[in-house]
Each structure stands twice: as structure tokens, then as C-alpha cells.
N, C-alpha and C. Protein backbone atom coordinates (compact mmCIF):
# COMPACT_ATOMS: atom_id res chain seq x y z
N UNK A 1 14.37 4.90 112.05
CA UNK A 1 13.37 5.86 111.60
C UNK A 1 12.19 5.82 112.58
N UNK A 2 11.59 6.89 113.12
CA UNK A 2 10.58 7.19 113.98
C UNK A 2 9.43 7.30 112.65
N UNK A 3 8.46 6.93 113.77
CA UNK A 3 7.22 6.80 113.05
C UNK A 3 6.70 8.54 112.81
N UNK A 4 6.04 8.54 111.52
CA UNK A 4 5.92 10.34 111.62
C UNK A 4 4.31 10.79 111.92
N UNK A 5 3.25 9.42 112.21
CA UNK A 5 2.03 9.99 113.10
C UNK A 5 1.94 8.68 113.64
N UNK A 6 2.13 9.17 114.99
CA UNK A 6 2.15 7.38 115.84
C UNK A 6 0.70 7.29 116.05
N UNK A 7 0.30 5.57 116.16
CA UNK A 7 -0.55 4.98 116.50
C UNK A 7 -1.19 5.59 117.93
N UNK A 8 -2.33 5.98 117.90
CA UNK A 8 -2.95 6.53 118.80
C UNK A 8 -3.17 5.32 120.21
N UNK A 9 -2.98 5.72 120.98
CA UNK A 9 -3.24 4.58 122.63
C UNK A 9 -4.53 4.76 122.65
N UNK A 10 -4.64 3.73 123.69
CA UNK A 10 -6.41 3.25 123.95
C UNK A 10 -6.85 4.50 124.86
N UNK A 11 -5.95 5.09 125.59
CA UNK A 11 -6.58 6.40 126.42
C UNK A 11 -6.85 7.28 125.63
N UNK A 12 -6.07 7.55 124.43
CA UNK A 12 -7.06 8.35 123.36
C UNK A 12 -7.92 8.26 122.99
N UNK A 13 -8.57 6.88 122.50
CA UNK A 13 -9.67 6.50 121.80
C UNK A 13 -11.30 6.84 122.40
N UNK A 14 -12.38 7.96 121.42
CA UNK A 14 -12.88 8.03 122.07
C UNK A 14 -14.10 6.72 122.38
N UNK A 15 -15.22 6.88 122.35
CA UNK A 15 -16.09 5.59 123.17
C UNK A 15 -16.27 4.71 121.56
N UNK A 16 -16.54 5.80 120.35
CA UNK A 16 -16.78 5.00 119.50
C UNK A 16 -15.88 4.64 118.72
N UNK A 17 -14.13 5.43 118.84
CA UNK A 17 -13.11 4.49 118.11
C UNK A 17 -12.51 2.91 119.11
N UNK A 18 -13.36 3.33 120.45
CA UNK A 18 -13.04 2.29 121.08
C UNK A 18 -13.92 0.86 121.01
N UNK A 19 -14.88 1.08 120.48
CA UNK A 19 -15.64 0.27 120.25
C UNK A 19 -15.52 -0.02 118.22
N UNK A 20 -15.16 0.82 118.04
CA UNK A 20 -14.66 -0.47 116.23
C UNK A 20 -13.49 -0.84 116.35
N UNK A 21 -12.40 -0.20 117.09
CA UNK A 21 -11.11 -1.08 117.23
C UNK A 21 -11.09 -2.48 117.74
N UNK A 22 -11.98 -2.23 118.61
CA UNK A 22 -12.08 -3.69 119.67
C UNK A 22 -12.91 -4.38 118.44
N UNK A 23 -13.83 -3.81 117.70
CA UNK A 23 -14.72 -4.81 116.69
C UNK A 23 -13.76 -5.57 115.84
N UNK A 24 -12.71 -5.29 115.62
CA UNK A 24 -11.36 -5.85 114.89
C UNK A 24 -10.47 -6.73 115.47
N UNK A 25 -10.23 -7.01 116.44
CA UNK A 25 -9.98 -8.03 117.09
C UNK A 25 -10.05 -9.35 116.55
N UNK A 26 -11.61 -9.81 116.48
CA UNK A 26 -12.03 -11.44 116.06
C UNK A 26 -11.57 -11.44 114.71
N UNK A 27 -11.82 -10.24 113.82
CA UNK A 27 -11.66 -10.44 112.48
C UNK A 27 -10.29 -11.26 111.60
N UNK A 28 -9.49 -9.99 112.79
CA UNK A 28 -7.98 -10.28 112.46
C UNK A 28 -7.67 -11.54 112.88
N UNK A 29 -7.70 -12.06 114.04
CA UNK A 29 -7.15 -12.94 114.65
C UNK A 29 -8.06 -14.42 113.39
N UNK A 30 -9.41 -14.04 113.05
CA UNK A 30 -9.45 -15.13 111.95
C UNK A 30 -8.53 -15.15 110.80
N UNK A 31 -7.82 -14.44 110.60
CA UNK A 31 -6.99 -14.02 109.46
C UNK A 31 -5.93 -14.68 109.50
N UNK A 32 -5.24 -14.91 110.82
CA UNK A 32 -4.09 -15.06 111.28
C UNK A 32 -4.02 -16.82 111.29
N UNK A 33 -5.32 -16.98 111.25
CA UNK A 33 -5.37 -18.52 111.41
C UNK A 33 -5.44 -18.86 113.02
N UNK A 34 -5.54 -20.32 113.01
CA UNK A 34 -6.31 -20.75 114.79
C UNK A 34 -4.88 -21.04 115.54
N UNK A 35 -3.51 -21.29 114.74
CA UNK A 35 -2.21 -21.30 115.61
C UNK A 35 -2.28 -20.11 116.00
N UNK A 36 -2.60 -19.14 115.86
CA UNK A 36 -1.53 -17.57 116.14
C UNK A 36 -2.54 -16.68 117.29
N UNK A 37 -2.34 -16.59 118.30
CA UNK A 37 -2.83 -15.74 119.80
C UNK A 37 -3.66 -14.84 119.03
N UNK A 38 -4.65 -14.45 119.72
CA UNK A 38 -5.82 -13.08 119.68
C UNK A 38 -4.37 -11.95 119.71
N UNK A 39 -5.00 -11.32 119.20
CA UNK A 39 -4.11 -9.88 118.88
C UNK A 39 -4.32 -9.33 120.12
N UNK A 40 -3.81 -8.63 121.12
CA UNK A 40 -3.70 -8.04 122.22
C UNK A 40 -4.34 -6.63 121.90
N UNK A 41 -3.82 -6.34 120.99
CA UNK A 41 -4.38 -4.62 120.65
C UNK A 41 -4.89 -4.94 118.90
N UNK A 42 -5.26 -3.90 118.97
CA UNK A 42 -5.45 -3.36 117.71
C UNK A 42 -4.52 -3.01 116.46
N UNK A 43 -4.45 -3.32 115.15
CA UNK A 43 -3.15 -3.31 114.20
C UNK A 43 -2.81 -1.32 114.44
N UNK A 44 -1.26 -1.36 114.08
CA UNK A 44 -0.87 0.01 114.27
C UNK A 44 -1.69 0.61 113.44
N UNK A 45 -1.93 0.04 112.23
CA UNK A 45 -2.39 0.78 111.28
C UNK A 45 -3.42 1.46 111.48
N UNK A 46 -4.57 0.55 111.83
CA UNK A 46 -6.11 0.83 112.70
C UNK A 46 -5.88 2.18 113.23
N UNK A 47 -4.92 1.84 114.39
CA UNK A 47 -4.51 2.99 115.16
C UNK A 47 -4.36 4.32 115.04
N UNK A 48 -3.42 4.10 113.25
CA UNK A 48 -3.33 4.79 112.65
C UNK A 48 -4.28 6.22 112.39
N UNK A 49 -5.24 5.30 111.54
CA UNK A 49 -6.42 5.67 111.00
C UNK A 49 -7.14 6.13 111.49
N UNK A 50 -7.30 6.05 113.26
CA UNK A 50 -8.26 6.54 114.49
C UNK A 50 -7.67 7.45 114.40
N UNK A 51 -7.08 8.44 113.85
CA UNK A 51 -6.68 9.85 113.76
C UNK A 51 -7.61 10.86 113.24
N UNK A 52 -8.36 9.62 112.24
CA UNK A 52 -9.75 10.31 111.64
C UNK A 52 -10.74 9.47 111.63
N UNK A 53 -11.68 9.80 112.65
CA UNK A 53 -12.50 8.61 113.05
C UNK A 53 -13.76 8.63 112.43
N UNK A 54 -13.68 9.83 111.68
CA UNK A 54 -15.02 9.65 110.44
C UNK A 54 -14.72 8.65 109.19
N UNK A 55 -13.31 8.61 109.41
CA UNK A 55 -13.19 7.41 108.09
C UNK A 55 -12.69 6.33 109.01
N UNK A 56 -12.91 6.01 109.90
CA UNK A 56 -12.70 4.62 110.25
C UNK A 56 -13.36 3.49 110.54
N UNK A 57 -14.48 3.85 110.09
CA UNK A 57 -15.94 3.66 110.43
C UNK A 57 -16.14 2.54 108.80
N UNK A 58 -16.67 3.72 108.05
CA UNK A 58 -16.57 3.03 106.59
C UNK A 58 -15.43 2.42 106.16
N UNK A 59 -14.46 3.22 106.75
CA UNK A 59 -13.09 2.07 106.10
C UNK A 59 -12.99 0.57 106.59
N UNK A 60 -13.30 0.50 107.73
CA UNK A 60 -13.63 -1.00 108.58
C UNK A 60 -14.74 -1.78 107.57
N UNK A 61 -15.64 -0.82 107.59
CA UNK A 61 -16.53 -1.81 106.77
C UNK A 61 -16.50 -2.83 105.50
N UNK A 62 -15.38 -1.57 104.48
CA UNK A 62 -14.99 -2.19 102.99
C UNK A 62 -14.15 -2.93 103.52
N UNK A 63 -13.29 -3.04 104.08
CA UNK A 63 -11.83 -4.01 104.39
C UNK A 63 -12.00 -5.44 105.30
N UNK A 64 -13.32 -5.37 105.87
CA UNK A 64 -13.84 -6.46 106.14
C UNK A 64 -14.64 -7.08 104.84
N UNK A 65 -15.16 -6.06 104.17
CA UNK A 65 -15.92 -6.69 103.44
C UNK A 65 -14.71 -7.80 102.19
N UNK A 66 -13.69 -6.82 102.51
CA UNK A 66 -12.80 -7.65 101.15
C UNK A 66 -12.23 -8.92 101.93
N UNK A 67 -11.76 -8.73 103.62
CA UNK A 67 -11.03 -8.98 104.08
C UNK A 67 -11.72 -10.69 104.46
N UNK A 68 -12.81 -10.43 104.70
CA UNK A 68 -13.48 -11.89 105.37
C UNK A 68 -14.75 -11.93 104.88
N UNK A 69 -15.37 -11.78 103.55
CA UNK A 69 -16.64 -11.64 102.58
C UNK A 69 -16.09 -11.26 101.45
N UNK A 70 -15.24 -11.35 101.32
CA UNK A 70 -14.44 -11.46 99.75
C UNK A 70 -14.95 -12.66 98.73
N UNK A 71 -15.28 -12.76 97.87
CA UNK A 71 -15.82 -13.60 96.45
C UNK A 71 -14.25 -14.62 95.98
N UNK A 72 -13.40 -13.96 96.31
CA UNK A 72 -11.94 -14.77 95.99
C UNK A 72 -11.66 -15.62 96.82
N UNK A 73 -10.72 -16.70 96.66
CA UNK A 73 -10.67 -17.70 97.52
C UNK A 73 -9.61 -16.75 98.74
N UNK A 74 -9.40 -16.74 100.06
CA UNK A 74 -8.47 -16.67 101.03
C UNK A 74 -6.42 -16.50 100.18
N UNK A 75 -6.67 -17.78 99.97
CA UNK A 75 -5.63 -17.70 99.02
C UNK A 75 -5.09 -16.72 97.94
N UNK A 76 -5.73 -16.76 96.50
CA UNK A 76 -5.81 -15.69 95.88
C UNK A 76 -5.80 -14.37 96.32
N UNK A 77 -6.54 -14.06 97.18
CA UNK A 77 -6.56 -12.52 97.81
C UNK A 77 -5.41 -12.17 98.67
N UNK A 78 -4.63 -13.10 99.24
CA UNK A 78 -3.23 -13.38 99.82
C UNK A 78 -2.29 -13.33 98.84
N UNK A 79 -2.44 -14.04 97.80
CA UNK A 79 -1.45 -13.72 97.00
C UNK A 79 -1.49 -12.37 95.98
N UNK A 80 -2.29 -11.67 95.74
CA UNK A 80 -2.54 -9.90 95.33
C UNK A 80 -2.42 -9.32 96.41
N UNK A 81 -2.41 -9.10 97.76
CA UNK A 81 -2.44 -8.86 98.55
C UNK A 81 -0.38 -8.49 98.84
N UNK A 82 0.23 -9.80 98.89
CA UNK A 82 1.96 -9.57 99.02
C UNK A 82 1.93 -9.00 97.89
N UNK A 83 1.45 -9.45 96.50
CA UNK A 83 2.14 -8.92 95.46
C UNK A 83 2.41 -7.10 95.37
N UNK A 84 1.22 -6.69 96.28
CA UNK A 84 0.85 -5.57 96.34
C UNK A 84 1.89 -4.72 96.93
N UNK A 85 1.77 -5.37 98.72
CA UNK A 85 2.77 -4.93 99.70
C UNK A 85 4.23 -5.14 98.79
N UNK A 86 4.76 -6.18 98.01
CA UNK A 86 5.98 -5.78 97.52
C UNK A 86 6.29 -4.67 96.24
N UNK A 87 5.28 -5.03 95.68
CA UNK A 87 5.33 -4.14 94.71
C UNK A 87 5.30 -2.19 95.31
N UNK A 88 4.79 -2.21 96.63
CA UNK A 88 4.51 -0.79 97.09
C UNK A 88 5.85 -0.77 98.47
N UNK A 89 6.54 -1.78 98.38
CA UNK A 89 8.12 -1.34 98.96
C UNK A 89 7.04 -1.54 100.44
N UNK A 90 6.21 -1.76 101.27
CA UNK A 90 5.18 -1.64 102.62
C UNK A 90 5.74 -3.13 103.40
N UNK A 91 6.76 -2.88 104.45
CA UNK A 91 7.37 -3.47 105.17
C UNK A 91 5.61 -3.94 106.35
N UNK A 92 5.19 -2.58 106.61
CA UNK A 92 4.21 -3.20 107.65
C UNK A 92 3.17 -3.93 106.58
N UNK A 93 2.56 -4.04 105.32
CA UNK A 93 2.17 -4.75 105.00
C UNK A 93 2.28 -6.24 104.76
N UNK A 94 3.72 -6.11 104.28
CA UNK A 94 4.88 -7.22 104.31
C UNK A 94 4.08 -8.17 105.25
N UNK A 95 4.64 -7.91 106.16
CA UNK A 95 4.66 -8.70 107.57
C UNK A 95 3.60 -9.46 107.87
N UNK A 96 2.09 -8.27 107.91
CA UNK A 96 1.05 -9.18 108.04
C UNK A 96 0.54 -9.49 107.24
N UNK A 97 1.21 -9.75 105.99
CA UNK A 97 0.35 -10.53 105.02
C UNK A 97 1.08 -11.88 104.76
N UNK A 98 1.94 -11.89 104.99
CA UNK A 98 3.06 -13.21 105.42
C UNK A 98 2.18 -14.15 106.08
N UNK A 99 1.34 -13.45 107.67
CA UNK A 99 0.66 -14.39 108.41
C UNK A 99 -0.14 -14.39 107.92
N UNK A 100 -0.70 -14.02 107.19
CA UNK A 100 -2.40 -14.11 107.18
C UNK A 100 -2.08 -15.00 105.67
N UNK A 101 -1.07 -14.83 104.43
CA UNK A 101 -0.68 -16.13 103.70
C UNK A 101 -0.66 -17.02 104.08
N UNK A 102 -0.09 -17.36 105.07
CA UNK A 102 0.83 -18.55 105.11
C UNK A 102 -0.96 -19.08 105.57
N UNK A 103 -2.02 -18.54 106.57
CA UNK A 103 -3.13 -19.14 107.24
C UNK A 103 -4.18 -19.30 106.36
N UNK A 104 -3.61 -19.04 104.66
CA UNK A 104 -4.69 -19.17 103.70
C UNK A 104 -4.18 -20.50 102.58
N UNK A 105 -3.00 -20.45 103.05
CA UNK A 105 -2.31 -22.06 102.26
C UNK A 105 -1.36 -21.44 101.72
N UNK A 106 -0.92 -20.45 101.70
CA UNK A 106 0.62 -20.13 100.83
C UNK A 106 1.85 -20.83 101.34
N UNK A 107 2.78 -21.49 100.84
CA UNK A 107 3.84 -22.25 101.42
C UNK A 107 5.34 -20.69 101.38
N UNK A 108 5.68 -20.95 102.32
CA UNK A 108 7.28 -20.27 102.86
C UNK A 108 7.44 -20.24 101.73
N UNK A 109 7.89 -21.46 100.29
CA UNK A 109 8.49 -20.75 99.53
C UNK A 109 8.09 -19.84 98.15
N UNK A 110 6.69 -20.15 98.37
CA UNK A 110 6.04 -19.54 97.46
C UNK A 110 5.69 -18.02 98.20
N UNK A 111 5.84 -17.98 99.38
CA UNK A 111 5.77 -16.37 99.31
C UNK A 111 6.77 -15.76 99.40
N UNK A 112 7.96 -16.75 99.68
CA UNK A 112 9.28 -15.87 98.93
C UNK A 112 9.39 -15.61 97.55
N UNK A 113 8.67 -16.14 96.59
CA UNK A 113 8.90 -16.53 95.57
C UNK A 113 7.94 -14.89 94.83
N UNK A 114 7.30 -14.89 95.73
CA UNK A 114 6.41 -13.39 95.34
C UNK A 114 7.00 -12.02 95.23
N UNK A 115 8.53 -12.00 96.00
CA UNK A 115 9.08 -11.09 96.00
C UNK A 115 9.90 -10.99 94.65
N UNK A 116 9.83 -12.14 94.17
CA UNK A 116 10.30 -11.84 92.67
C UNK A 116 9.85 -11.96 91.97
N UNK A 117 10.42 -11.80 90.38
CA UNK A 117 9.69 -11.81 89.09
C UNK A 117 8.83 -13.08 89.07
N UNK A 118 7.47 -12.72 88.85
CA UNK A 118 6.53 -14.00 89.02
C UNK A 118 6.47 -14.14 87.58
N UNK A 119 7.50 -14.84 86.75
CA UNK A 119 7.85 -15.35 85.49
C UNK A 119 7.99 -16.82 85.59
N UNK A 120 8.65 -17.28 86.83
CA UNK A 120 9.30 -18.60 86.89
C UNK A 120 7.98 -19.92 87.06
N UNK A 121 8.74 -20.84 86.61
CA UNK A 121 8.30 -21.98 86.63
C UNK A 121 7.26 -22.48 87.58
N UNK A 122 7.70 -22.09 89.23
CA UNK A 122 7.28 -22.52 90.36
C UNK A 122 5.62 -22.38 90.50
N UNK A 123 5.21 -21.58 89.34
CA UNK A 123 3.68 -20.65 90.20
C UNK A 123 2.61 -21.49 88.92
N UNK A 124 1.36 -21.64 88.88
CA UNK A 124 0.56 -22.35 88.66
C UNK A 124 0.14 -21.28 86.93
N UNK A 125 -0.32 -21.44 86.07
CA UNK A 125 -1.00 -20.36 85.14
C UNK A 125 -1.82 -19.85 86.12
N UNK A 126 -2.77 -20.20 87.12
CA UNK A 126 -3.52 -19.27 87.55
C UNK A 126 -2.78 -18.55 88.36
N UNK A 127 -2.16 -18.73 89.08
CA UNK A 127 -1.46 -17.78 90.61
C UNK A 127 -0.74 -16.85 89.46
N UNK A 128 0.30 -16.91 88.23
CA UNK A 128 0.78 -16.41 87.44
C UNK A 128 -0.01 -15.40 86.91
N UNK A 129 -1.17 -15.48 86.43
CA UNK A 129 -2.10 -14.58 86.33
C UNK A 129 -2.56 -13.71 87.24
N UNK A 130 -2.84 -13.87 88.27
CA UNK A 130 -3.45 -13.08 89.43
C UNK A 130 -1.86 -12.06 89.59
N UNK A 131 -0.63 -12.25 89.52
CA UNK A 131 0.32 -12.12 90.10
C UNK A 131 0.58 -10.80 89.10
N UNK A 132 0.55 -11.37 87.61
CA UNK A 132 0.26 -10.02 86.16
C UNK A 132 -0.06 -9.38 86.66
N UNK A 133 -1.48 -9.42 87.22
CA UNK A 133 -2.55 -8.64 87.33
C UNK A 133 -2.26 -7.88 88.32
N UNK A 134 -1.61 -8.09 89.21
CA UNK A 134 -1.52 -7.08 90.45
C UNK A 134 0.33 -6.30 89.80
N UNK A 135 0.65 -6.64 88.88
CA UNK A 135 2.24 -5.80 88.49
C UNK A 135 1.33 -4.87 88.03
N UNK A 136 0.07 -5.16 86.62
CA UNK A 136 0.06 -4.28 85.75
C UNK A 136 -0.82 -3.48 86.30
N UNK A 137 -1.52 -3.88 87.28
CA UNK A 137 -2.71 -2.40 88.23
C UNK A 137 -1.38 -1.72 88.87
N UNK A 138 -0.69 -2.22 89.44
CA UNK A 138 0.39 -1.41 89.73
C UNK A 138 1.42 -0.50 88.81
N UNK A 139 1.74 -0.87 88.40
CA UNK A 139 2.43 -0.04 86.81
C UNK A 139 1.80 1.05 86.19
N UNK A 140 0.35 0.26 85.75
CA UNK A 140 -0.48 1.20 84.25
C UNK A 140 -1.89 1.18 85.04
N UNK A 141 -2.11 0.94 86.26
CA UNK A 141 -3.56 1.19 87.08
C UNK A 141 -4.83 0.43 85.84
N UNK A 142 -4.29 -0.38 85.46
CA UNK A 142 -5.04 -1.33 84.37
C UNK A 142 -4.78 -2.58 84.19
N UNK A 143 -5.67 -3.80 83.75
CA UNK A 143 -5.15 -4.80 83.16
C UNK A 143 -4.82 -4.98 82.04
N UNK A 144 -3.94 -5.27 81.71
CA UNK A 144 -3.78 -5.61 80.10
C UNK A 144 -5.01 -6.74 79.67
N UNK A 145 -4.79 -6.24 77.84
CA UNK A 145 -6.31 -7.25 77.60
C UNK A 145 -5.51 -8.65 77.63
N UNK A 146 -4.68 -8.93 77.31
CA UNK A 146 -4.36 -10.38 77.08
C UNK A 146 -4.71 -11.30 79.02
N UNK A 147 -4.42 -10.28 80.08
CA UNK A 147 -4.54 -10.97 81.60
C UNK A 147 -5.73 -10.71 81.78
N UNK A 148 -6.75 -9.62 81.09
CA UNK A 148 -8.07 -9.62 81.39
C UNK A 148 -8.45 -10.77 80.71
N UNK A 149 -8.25 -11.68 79.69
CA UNK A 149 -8.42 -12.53 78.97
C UNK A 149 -8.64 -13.95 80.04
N UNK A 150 -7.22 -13.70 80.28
CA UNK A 150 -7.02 -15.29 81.33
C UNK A 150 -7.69 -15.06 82.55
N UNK A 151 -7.65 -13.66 83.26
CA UNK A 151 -8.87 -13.85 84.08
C UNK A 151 -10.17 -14.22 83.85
N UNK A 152 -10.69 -13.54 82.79
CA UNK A 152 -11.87 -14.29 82.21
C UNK A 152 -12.72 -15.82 82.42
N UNK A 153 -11.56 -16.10 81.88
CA UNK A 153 -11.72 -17.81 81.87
C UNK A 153 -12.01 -18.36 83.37
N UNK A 154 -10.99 -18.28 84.58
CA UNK A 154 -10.85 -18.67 85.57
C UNK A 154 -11.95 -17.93 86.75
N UNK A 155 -11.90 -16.70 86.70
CA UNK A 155 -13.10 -16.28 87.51
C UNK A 155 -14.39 -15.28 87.64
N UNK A 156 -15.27 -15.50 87.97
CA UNK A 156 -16.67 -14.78 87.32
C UNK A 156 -16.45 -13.65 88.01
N UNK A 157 -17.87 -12.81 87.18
CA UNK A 157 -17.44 -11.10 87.32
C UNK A 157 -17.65 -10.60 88.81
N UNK A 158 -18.27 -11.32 89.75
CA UNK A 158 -17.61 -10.19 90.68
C UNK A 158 -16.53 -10.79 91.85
N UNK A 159 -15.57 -11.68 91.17
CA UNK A 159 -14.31 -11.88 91.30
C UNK A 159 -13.37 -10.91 90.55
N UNK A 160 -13.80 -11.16 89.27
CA UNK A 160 -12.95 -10.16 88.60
C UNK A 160 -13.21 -8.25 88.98
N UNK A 161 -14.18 -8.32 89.34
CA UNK A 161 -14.82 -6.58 90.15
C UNK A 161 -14.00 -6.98 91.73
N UNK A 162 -13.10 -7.59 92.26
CA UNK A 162 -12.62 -7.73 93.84
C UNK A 162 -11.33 -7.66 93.12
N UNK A 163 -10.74 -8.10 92.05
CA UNK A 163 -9.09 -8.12 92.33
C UNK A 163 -8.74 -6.95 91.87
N UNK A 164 -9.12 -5.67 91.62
CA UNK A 164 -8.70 -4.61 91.08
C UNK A 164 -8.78 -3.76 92.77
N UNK A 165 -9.92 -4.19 93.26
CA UNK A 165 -10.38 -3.66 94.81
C UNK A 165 -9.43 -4.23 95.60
N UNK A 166 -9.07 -5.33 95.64
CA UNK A 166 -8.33 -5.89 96.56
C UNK A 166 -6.58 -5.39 96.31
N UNK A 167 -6.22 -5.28 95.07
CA UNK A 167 -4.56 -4.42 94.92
C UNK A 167 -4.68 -2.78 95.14
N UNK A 168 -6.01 -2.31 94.89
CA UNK A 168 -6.01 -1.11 95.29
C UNK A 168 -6.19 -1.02 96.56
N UNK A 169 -6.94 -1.16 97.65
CA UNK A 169 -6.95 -1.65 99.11
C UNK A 169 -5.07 -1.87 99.69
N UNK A 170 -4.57 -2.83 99.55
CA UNK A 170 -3.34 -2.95 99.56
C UNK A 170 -2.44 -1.64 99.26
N UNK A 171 -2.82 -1.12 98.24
CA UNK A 171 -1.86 -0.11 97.49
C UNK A 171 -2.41 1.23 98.54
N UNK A 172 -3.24 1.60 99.13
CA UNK A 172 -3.93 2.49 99.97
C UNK A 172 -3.54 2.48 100.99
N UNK A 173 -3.21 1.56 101.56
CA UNK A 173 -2.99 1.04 102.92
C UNK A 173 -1.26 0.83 102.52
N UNK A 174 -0.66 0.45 101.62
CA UNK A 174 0.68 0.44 101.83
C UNK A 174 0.97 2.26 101.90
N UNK A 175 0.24 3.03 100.99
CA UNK A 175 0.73 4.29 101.37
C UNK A 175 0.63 4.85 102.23
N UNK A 176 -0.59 4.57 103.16
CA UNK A 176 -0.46 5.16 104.47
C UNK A 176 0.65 4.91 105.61
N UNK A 177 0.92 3.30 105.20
CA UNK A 177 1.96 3.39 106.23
C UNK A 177 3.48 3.95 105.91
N UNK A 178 3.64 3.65 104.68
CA UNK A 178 4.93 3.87 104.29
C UNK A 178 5.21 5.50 103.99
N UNK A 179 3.87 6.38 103.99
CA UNK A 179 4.11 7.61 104.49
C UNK A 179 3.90 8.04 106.01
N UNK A 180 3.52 7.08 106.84
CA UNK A 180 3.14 7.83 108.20
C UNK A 180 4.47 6.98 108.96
N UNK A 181 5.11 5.82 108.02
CA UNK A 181 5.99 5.24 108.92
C UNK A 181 5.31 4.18 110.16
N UNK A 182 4.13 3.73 109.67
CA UNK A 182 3.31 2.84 110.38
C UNK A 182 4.28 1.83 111.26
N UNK A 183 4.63 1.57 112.43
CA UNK A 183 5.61 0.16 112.78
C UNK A 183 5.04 -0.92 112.89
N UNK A 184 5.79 -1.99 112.49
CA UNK A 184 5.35 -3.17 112.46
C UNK A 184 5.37 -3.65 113.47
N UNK A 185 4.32 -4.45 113.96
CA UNK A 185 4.59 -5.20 115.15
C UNK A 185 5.71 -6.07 115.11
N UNK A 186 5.94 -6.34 116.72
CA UNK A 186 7.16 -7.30 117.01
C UNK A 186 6.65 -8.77 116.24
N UNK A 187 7.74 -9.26 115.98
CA UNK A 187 7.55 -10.59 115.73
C UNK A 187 7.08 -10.86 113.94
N UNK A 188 6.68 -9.99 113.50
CA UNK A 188 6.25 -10.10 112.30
C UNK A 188 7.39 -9.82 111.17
N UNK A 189 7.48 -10.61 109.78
CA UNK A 189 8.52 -10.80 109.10
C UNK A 189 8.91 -9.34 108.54
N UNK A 190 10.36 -8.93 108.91
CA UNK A 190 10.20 -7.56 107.51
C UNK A 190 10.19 -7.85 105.87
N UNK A 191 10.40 -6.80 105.50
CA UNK A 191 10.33 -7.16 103.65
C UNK A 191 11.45 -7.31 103.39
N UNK A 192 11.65 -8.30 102.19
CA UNK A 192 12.84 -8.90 101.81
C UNK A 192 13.14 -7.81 101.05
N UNK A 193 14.65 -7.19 101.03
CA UNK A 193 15.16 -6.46 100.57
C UNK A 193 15.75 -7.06 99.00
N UNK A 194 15.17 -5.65 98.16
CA UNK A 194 14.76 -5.60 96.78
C UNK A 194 16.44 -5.77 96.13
């Protein structure tokens, strides 16, 4: 499958998509954790998005803001984050949220373990909760009261005001790619088939 609006090249970009793409660079590569090389370019997606460079501006801004000034731990926001990309079928999300898990403490088998029913034994009451919470924003674009409940307990309100932002973010970004056909970079994991 060909991509159906390819990632724009750097000879396209004009002075000021060339200057917030490049602002993305450090961000990501903190994401990725201190094993994994500076990103050479810019994510396709970015690329993407420089198609409309009046929203790429503010969109950089919120997605940093969730992305690296987020109120949730690294972790948590990694794990709503896959739950998201699987739940929205987003192979290019897939992938880089794999790295940027695994560089927030998620173990190999616990983010395999995300691709399935997060019922089982393996996952903590809290990760179990966060995990609800991103099926039922996905499903019914709501929490149920009984997971608004257990969120309650575990994290204050503007944690609980980020994880509805943070599966919707995900869910936004999985549709863009999985309608524009975003490609994943080389090297990055695809999605485990459902």
C-alpha cells in the first residue's frame, strides 16, 4: 500500500515549517530514551502535518505539552498511549510507541500484553485501570463511573483532565495516519496482528 499524502521533504519546507520540524528533533529523541540515535529527520507524521502549516504550529505545542510536560508519569502515558494505537488498528503509532514504552519502563512483555484483553492477571489494579479507561474512551468516548471511581483514588484532577487528552491525542493522530497511510519508519516494530 502507497502512502495516500506523502510526507513532505525538507526542500519543501518553508523557513518556518523548517524551523518547528527541526524544533522536534531533541524532543523526540528524549522520548526514545539515551540508547536510541537522534532522529535524522523529522517523524513522517510531522511531515505529514506540514501540509498545513497553520496547524502545525499549535499542534506541536499541545503534543509537547502532553508529550514531555505531561502531569502523568512517562509510563502511564505510554501505556494509554499503545492502548490507543491498538485499539485504533495505527501500525505507525504502534511502532513508536513501542520505543518510547519500552524508554519509560514498559517491559517487552507487558507491551505485548497490551495488545490484548487487559483482563489478565499480569497488569497491576492500577495499569488495569488506566488500560479500562483508554477501551471505554474508545468505545463510548467516556469513562464509566465505576473506572472514574478507581481513577479517583490513584490520581489528582489534572491527571485525571490528561488521560482523556492523552487517548484522544493518540486517537487523532492514529487517524491521520491510518487515513493518509502515514509509513513507518525503518526499523520500528509493526502492529501485532489482531
Amino acid at each position: 500500500m502507497s502512502e495516500r499524502l506523502r510526507p513532505l521533504e525538507p526542500t519543501e519546507w518553508s523557513d518556518e515549517v523548517q524551523r518547528l520540524l527541526g524544533g522536534t528533533l531533541e524532543g523526540v529523541g528524549g522520548l526514545e530514551g539515551p540508547s536510541e540515535p537522534e532522529p535524522r529527520r523529522p517523524l513522517n507524521i510531522l511531515r505529514t502535518i506540514a501540509h498545513h502549516p497553520h496547524l502545525l504550529g499549535p499542534f506541536l505545542g499541545f503534543a509537547a505539552t502532553l508529550a514531555v510536560r505531561g502531569v502523568l508519569s512517562r509510563r502511564d502515558s505510554e501505556l494509554l498511549a499503545l492502548r490507543t494505537a491498538w485499539n485504533c488498528q495505527s501500525s505507525f503509532e504502534w511502532g513508536h510507541h513501542v520505543l518510547y514504552g519500552k524508554a519509560a519502563g514498559l517491559s517487552e512483555a507487558e507491551i505485548d500484553d497490551i495488545s490484548k484483553t487487559p483482563s489478565g492477571q499480569s497488569w497491576s489494579k492500577h495499569d488495569h485501570c488506566l488500560l479500562r479507561a483508554a477501551d471505554e474512551l474508545h468505545r463510548d468516548q467516556r469513562i464509566s463511573d465505576e473506572t472514574w471511581e478507581e481513577l479517583r483514588a490513584r490520581f489528582d484532577e489534572a491527571q485525571l483532565v490528561e488521560i482523556p487528552f492523552i487517548v484522544g491525542n493518540y486517537t487523532m493522530l492514529s487517524m491521520l495516519a491510518n487515513s493518509t497511510d502515514v509509513p513507518l519508519e525503518e526499523g520500528l516494530p509493526p502492529l501485532p496482528i489482531r
